[in-house]
N, C-alpha and C. Protein backbone atom coordinates (compact mmCIF):
# COMPACT_ATOMS: atom_id res chain seq x y z
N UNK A 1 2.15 9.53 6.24
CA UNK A 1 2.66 8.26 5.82
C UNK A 1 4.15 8.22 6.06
N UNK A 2 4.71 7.33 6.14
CA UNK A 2 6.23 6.91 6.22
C UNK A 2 6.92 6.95 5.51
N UNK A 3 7.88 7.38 5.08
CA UNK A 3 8.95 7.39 3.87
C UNK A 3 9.38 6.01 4.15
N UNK A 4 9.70 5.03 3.11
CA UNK A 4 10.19 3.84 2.83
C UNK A 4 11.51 4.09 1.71
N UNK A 5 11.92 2.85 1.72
CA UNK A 5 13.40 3.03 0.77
C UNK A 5 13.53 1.60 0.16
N UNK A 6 14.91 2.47 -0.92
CA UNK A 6 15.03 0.78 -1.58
C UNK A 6 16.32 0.39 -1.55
N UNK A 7 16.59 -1.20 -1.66
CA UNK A 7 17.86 -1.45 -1.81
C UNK A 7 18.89 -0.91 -0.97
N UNK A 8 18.57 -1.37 0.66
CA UNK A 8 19.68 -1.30 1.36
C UNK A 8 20.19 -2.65 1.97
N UNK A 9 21.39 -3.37 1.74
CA UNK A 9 21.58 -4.62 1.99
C UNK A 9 22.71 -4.60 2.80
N UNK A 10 23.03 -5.81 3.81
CA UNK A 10 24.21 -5.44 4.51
C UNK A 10 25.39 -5.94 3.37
N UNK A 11 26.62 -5.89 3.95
CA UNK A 11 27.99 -6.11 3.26
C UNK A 11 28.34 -7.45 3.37
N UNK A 12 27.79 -8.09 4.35
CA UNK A 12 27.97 -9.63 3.73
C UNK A 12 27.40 -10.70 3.45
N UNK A 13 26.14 -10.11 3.12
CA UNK A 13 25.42 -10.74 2.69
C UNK A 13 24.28 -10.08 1.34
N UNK A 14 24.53 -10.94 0.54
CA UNK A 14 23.25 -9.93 -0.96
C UNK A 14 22.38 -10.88 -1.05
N UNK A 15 21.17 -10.60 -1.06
CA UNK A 15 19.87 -11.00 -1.31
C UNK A 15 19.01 -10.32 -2.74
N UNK A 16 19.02 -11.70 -3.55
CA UNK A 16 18.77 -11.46 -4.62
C UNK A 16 17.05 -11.31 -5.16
N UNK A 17 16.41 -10.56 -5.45
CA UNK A 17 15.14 -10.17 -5.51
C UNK A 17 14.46 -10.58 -7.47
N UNK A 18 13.80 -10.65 -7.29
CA UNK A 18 12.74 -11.21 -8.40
C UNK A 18 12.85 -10.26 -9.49
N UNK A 19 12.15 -9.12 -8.32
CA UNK A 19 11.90 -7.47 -9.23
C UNK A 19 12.24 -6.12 -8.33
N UNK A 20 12.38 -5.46 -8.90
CA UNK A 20 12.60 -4.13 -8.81
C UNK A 20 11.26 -3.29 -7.83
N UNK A 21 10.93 -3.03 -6.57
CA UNK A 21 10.13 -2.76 -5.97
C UNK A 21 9.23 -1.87 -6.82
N UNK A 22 10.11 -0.69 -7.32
CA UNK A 22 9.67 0.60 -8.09
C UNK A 22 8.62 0.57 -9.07
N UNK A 23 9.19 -0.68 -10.23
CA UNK A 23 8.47 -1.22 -11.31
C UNK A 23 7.08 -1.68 -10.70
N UNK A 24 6.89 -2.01 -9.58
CA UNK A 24 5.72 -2.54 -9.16
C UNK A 24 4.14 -1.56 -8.78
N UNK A 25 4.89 0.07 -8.88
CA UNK A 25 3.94 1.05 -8.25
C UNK A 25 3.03 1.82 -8.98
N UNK A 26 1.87 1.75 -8.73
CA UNK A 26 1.05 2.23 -9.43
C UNK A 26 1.36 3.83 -9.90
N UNK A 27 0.30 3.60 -11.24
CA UNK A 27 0.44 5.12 -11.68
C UNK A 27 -0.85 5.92 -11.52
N UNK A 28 -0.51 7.27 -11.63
CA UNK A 28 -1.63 7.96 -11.41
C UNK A 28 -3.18 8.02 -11.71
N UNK A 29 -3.06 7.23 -12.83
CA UNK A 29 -4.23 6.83 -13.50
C UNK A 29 -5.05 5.92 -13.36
N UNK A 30 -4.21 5.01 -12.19
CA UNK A 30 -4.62 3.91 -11.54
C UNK A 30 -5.73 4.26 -10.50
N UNK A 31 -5.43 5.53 -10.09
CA UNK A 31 -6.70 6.29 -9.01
C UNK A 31 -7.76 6.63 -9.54
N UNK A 32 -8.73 6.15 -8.97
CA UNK A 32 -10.09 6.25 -9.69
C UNK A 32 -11.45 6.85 -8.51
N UNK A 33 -10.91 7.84 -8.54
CA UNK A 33 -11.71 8.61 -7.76
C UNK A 33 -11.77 10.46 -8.35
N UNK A 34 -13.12 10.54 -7.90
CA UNK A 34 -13.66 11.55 -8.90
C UNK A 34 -14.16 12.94 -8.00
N UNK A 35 -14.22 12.48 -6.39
CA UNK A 35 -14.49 13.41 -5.40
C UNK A 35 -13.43 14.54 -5.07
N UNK A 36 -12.01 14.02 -5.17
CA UNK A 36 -10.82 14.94 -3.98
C UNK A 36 -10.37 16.13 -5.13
N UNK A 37 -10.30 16.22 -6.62
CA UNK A 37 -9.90 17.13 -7.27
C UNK A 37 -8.69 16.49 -8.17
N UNK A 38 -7.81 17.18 -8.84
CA UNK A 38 -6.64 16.50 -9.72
C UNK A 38 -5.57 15.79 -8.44
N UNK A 39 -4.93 14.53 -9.06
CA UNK A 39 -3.83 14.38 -8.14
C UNK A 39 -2.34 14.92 -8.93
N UNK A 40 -1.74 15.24 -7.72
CA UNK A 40 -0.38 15.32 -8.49
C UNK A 40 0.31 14.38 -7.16
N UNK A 41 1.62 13.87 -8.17
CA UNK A 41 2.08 12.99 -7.54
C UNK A 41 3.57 14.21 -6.55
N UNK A 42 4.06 13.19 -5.86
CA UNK A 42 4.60 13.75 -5.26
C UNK A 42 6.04 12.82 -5.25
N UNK A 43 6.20 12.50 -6.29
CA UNK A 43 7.32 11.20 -6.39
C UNK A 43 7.69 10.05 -5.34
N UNK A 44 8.86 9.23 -6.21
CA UNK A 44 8.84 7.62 -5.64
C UNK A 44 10.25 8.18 -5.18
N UNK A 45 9.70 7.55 -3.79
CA UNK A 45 11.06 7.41 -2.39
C UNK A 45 11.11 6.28 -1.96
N UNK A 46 12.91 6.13 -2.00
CA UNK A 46 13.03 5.37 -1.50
C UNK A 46 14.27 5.30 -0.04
N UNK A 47 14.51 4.21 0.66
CA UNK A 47 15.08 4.28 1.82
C UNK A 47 15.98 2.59 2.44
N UNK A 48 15.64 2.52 3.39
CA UNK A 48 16.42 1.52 4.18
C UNK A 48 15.50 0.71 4.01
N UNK A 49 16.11 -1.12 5.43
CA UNK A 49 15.17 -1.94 5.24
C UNK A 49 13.90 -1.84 6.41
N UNK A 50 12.65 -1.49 5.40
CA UNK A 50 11.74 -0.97 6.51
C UNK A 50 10.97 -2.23 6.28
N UNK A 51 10.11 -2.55 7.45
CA UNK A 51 9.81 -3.78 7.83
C UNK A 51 10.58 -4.91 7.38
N UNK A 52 11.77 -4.58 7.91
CA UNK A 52 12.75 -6.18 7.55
C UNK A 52 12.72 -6.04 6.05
N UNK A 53 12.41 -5.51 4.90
CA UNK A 53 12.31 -5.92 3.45
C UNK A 53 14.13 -5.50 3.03
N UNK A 54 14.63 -6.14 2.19
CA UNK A 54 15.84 -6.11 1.27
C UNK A 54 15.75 -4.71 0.54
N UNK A 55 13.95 -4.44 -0.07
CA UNK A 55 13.70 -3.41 -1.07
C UNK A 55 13.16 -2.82 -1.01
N UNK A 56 12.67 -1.38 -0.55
CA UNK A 56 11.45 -0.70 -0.57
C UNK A 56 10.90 0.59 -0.97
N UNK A 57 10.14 0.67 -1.63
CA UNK A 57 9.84 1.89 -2.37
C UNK A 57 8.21 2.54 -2.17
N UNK A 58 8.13 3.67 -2.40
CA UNK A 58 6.57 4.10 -1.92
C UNK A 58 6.73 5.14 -3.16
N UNK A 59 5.24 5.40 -3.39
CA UNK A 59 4.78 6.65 -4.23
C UNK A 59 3.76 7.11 -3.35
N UNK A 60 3.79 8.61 -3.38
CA UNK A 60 2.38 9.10 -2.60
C UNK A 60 1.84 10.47 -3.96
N UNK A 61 0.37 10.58 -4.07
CA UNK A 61 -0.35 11.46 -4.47
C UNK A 61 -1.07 12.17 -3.50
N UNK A 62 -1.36 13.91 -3.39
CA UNK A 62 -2.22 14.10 -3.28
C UNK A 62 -2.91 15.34 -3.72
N UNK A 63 -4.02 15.44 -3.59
CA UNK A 63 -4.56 16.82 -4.40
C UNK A 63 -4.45 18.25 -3.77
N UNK A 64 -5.02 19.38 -4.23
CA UNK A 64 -5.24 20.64 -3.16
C UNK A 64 -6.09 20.48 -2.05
N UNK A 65 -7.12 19.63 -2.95
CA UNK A 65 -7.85 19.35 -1.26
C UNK A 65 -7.91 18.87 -0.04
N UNK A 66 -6.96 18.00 0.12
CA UNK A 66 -6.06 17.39 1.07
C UNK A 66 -6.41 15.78 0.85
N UNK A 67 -6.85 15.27 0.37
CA UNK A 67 -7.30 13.74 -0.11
C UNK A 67 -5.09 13.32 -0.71
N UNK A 68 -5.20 12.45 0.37
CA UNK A 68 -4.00 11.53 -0.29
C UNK A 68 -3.99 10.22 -0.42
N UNK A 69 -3.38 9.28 -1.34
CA UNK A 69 -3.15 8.00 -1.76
C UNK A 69 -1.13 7.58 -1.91
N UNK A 70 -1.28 6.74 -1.06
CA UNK A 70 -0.40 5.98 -0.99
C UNK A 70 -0.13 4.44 -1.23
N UNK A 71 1.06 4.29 -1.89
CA UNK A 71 1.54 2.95 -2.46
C UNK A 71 2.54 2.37 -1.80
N UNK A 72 3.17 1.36 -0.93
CA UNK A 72 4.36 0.78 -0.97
C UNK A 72 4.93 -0.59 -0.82
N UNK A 73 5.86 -0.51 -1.75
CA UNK A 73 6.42 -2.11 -1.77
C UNK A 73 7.28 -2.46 -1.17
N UNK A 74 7.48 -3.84 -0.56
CA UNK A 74 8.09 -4.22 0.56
C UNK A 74 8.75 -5.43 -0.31
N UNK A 75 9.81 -5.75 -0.79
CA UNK A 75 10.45 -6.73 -1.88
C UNK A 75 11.63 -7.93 -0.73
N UNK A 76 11.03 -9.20 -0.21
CA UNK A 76 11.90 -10.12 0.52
C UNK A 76 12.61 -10.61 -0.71
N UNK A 77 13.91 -11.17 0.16
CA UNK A 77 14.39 -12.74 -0.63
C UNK A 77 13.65 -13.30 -1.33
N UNK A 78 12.38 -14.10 -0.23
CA UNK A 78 11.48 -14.72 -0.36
C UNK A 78 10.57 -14.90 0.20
N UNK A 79 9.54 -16.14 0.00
CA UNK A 79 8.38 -16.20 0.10
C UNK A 79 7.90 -16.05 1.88
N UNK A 80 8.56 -16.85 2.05
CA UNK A 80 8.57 -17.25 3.51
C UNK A 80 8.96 -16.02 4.06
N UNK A 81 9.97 -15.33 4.02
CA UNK A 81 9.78 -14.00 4.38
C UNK A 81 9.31 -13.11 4.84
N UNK A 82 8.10 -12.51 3.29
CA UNK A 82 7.42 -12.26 3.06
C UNK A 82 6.60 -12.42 3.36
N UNK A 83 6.01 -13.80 3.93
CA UNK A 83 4.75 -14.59 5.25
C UNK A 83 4.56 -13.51 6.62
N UNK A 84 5.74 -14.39 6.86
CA UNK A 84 6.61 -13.79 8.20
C UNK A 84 5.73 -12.01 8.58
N UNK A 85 6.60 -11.62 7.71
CA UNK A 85 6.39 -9.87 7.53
C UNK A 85 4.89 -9.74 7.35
N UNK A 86 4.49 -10.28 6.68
CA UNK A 86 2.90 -9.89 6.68
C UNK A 86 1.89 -10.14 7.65
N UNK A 87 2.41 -11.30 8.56
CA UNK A 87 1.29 -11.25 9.84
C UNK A 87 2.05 -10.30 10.64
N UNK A 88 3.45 -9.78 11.30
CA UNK A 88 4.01 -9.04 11.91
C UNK A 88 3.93 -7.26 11.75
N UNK A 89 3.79 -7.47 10.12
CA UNK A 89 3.89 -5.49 10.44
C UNK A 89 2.75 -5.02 9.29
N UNK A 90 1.49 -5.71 9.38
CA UNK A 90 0.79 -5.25 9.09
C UNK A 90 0.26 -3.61 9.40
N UNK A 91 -0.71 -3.18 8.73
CA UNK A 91 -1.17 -1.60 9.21
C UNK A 91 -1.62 -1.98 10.57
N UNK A 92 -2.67 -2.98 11.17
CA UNK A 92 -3.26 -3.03 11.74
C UNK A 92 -2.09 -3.09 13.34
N UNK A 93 -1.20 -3.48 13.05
CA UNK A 93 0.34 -3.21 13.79
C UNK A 93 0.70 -1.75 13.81
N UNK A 94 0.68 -1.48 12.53
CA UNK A 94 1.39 -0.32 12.14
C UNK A 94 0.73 1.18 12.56
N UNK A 95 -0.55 0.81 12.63
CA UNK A 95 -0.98 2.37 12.86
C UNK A 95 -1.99 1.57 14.08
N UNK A 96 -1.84 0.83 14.50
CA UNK A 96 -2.78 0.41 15.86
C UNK A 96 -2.37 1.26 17.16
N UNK A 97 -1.30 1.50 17.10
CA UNK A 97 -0.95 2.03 18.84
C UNK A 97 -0.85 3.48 18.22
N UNK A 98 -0.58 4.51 17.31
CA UNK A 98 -0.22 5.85 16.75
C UNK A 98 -1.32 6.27 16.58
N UNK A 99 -2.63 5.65 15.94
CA UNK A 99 -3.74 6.13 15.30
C UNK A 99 -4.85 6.98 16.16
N UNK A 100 -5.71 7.67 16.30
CA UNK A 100 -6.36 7.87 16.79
C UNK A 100 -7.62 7.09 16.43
N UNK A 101 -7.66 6.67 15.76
CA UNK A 101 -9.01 5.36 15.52
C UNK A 101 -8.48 4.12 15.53
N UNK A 102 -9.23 3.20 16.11
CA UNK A 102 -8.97 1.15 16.46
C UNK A 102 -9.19 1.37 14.81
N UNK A 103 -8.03 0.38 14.05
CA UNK A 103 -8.35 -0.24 13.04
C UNK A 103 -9.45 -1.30 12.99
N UNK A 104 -10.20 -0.80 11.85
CA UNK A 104 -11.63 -1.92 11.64
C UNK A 104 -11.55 -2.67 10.82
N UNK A 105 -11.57 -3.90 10.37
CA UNK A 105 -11.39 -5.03 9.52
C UNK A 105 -12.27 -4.71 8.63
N UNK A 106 -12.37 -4.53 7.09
CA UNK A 106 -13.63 -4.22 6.60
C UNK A 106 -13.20 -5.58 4.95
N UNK A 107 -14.61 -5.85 4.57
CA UNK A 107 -14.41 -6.77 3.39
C UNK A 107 -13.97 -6.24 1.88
N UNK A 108 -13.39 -6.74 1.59
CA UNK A 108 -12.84 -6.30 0.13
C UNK A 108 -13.82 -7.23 -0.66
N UNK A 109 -14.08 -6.21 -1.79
CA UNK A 109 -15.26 -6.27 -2.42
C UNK A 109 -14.82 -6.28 -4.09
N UNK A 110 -13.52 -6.47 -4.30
CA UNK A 110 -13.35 -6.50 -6.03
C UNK A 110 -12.49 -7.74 -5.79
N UNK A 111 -12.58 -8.28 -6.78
CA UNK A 111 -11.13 -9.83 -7.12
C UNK A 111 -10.03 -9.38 -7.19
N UNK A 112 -9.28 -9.81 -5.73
CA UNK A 112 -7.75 -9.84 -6.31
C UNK A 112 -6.84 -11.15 -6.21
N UNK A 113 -6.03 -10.82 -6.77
CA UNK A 113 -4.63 -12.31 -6.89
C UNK A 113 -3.69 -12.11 -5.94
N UNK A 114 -3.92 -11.11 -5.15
CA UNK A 114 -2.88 -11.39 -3.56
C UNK A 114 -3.09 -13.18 -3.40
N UNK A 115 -2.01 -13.23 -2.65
CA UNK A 115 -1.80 -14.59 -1.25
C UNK A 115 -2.49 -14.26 -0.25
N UNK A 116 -2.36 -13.13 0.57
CA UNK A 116 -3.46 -13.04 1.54
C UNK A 116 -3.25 -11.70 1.40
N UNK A 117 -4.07 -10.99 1.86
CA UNK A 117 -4.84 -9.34 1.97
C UNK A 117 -5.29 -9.53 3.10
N UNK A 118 -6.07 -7.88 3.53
CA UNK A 118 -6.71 -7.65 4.42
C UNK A 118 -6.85 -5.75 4.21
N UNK A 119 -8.29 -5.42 4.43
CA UNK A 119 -8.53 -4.30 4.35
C UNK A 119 -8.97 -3.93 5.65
N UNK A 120 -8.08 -2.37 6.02
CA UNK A 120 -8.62 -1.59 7.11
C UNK A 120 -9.42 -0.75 7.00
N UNK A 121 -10.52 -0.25 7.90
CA UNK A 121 -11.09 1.29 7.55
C UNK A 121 -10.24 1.46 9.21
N UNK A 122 -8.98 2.79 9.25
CA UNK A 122 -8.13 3.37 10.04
C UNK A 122 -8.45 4.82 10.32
N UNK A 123 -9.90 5.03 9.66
CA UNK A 123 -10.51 6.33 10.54
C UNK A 123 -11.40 6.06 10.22
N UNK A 124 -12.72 6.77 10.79
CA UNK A 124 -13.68 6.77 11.13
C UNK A 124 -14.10 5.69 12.08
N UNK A 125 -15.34 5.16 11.34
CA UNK A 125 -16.36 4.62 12.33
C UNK A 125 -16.61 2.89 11.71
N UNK A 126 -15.48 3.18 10.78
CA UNK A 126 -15.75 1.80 10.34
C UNK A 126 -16.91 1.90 8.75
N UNK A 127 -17.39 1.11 8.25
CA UNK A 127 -18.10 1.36 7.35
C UNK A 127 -19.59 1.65 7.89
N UNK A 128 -20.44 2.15 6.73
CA UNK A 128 -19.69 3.72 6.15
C UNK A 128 -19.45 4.47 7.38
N UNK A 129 -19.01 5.17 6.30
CA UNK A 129 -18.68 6.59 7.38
C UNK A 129 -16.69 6.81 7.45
N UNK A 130 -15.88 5.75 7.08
CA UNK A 130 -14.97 5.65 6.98
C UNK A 130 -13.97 6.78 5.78
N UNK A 131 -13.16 7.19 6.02
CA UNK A 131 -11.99 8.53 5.55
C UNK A 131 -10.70 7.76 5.25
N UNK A 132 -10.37 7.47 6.07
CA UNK A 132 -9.01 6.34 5.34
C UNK A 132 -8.81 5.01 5.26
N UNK A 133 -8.13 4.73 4.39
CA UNK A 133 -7.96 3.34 4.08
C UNK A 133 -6.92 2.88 4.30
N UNK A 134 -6.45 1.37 4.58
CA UNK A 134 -5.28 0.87 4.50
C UNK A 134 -5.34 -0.39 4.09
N UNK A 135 -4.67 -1.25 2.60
CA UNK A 135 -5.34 -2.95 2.35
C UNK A 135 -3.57 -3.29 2.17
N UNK A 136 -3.50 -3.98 2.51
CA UNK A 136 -1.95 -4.91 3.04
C UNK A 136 -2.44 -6.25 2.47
N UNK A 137 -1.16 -6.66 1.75
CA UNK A 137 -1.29 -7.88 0.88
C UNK A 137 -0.31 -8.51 0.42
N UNK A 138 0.17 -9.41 0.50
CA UNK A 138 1.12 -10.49 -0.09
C UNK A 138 1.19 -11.33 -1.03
N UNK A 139 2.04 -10.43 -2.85
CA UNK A 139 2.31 -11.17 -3.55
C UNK A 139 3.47 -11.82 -3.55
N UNK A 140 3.15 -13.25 -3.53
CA UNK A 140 4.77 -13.93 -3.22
C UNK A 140 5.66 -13.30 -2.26
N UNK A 141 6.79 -12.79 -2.68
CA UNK A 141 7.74 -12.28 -2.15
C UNK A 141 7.72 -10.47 -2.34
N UNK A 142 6.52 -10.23 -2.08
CA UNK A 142 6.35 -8.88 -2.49
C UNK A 142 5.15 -8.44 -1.28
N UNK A 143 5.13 -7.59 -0.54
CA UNK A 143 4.59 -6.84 0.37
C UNK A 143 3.89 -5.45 -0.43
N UNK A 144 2.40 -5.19 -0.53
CA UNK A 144 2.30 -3.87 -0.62
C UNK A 144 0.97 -3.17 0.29
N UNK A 145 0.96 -1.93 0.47
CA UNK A 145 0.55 -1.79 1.35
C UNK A 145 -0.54 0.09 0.42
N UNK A 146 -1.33 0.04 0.63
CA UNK A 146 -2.40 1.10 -0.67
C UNK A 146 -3.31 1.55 0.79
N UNK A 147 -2.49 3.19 0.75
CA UNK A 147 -3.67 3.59 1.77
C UNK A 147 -3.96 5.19 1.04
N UNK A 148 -5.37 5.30 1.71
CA UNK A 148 -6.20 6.76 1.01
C UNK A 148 -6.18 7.69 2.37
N UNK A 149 -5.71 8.22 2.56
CA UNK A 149 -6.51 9.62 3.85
C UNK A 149 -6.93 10.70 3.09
N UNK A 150 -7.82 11.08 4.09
CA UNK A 150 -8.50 12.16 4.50
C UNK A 150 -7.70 13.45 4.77
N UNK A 151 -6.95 13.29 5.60
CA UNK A 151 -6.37 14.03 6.33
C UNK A 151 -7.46 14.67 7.02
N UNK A 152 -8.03 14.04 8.24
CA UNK A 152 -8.59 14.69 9.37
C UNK A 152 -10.43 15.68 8.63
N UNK A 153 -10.07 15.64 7.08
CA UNK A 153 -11.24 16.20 6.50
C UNK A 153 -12.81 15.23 6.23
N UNK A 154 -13.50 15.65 7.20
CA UNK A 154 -14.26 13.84 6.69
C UNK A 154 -15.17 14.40 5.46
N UNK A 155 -15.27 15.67 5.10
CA UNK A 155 -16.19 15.97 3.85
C UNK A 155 -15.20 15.93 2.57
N UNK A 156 -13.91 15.87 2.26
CA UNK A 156 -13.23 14.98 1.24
C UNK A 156 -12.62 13.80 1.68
N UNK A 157 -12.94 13.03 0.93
CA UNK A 157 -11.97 11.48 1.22
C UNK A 157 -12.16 10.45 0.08
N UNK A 158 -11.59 9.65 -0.20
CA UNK A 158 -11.82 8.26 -1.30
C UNK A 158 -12.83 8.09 -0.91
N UNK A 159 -14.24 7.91 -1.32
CA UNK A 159 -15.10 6.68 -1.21
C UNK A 159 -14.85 5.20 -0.79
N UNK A 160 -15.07 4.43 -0.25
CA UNK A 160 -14.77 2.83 -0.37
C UNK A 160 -14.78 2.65 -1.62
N UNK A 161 -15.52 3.02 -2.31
CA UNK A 161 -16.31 2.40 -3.85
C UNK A 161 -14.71 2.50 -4.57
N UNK A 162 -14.40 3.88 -4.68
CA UNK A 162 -13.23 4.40 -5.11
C UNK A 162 -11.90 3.58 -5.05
N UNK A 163 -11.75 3.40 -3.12
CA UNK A 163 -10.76 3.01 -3.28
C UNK A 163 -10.99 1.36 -3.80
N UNK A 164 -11.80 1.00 -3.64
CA UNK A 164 -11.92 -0.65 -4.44
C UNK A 164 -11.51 -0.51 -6.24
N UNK A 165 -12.13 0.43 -6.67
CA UNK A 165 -11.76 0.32 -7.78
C UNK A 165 -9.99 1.01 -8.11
N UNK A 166 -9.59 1.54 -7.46
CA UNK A 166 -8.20 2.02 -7.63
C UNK A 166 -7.28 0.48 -6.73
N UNK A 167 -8.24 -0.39 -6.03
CA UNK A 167 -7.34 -1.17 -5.69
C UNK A 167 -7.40 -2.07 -6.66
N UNK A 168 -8.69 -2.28 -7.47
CA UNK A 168 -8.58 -3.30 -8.86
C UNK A 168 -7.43 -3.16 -9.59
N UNK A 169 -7.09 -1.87 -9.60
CA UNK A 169 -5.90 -1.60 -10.90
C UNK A 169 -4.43 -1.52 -10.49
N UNK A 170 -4.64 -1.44 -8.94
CA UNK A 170 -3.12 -1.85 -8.36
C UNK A 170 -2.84 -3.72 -8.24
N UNK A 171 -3.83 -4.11 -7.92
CA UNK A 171 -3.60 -5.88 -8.10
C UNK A 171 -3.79 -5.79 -9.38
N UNK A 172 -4.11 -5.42 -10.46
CA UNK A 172 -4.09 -5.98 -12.11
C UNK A 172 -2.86 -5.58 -12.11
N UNK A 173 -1.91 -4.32 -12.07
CA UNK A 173 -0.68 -4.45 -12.09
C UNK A 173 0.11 -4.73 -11.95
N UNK A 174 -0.22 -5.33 -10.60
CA UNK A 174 0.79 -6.28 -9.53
C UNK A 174 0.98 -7.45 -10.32
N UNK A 175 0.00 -8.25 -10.39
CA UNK A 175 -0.15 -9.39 -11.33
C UNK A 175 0.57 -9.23 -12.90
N UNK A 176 0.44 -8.45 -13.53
CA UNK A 176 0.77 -8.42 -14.60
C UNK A 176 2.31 -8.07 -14.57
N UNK A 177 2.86 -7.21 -13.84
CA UNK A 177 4.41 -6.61 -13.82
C UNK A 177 5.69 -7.84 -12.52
N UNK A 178 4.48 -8.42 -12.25
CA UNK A 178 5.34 -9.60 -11.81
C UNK A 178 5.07 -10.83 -12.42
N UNK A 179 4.71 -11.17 -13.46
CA UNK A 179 4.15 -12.17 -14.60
C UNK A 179 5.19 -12.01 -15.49
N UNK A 180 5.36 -10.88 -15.78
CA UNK A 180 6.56 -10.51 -16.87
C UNK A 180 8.09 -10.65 -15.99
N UNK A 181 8.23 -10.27 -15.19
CA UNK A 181 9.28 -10.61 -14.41
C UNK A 181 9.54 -12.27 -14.27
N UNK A 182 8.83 -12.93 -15.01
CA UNK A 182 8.97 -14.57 -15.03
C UNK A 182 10.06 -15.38 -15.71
């Protein structure tokens, strides 16, 4: 995964943000998967402006077994922005020409309050049979991006099932920690 960063702005110009990218990232408990072993986190990094964002921050987990989960927020000005950026540097951008598997469009299967989403299966064969994940989504002025690998292991990995339910509790958070930011 990519190291992302936060809060790098040029000098003459400040762009004022809603929320705090950081505040937006899930916690460990938010992973709900019962296959890869304990996670330990591996802390929140941050960096420059990656995909054009003002703000950006990532958390990554992963276990001994090599199963990892990743979080990151992408914080515009604004909305329009934030549009912009989301048809342009999607995963399906992002790991399309690097990947060794064609990203596969696959359906998201729990309720969320994104603006628009979209879920990848970015290894394997597509469903089932799929090892990593990638779901890219646009709240307001907020970019995040929740992917699971394998790492190359296809006998540990998130389940789909899994990562749907660990993505329930990253959009309930999303929603709720930018509600309070109101």
């Amino acid at each position: 995964m990519a190291a992302f960063g936060l809060l790098a702005m040029g000098c003459a110009e400040k762009v004022k943000i809603d929320v705090r990218p950081e505040s937006l990232l899930m916690k460990v408990d938010d992973i709900q998967d019962e296959s890869c072993g304990p996670w330990e986190s591996e802390g929140v990094r941050h960096g420059d402006k990656k995909r054009g964002a003002v703000a950006t921050s990532l958390i990554r987990w992963e276990t001994p077994d090599g199963c990892e989960v990743g979080m990151s927020v992408f914080s515009y000005g604004d909305t329009g922005d934030a549009k912009s950026a989301f048809k342009k540097q999607g995963p399906r951008q992002w790991w399309g020409d690097i990947w060794p598997y064609d990203p596969v469009k696959v359906e998201v299967t729990v309720p969320v309050a994104a603006d628009a989403h979209e879920l990848l299966c970015i290894g394997g064969s597509g469903e089932p049979g799929c090892f990593n994940w990638a779901y890219w989504a646009r709240y307001g002025s907020h970019l995040v991006e929740l992917e699971s690998f394998g790492l190359d292991r296809q006998d540990r990995y998130v389940s789909k099932e899994a990562f749907m339910r660990t993505l329930g509790n990253m959009d309930s958070r999303m929603v709720t920690m930018l509600k309070q930011s109101q």
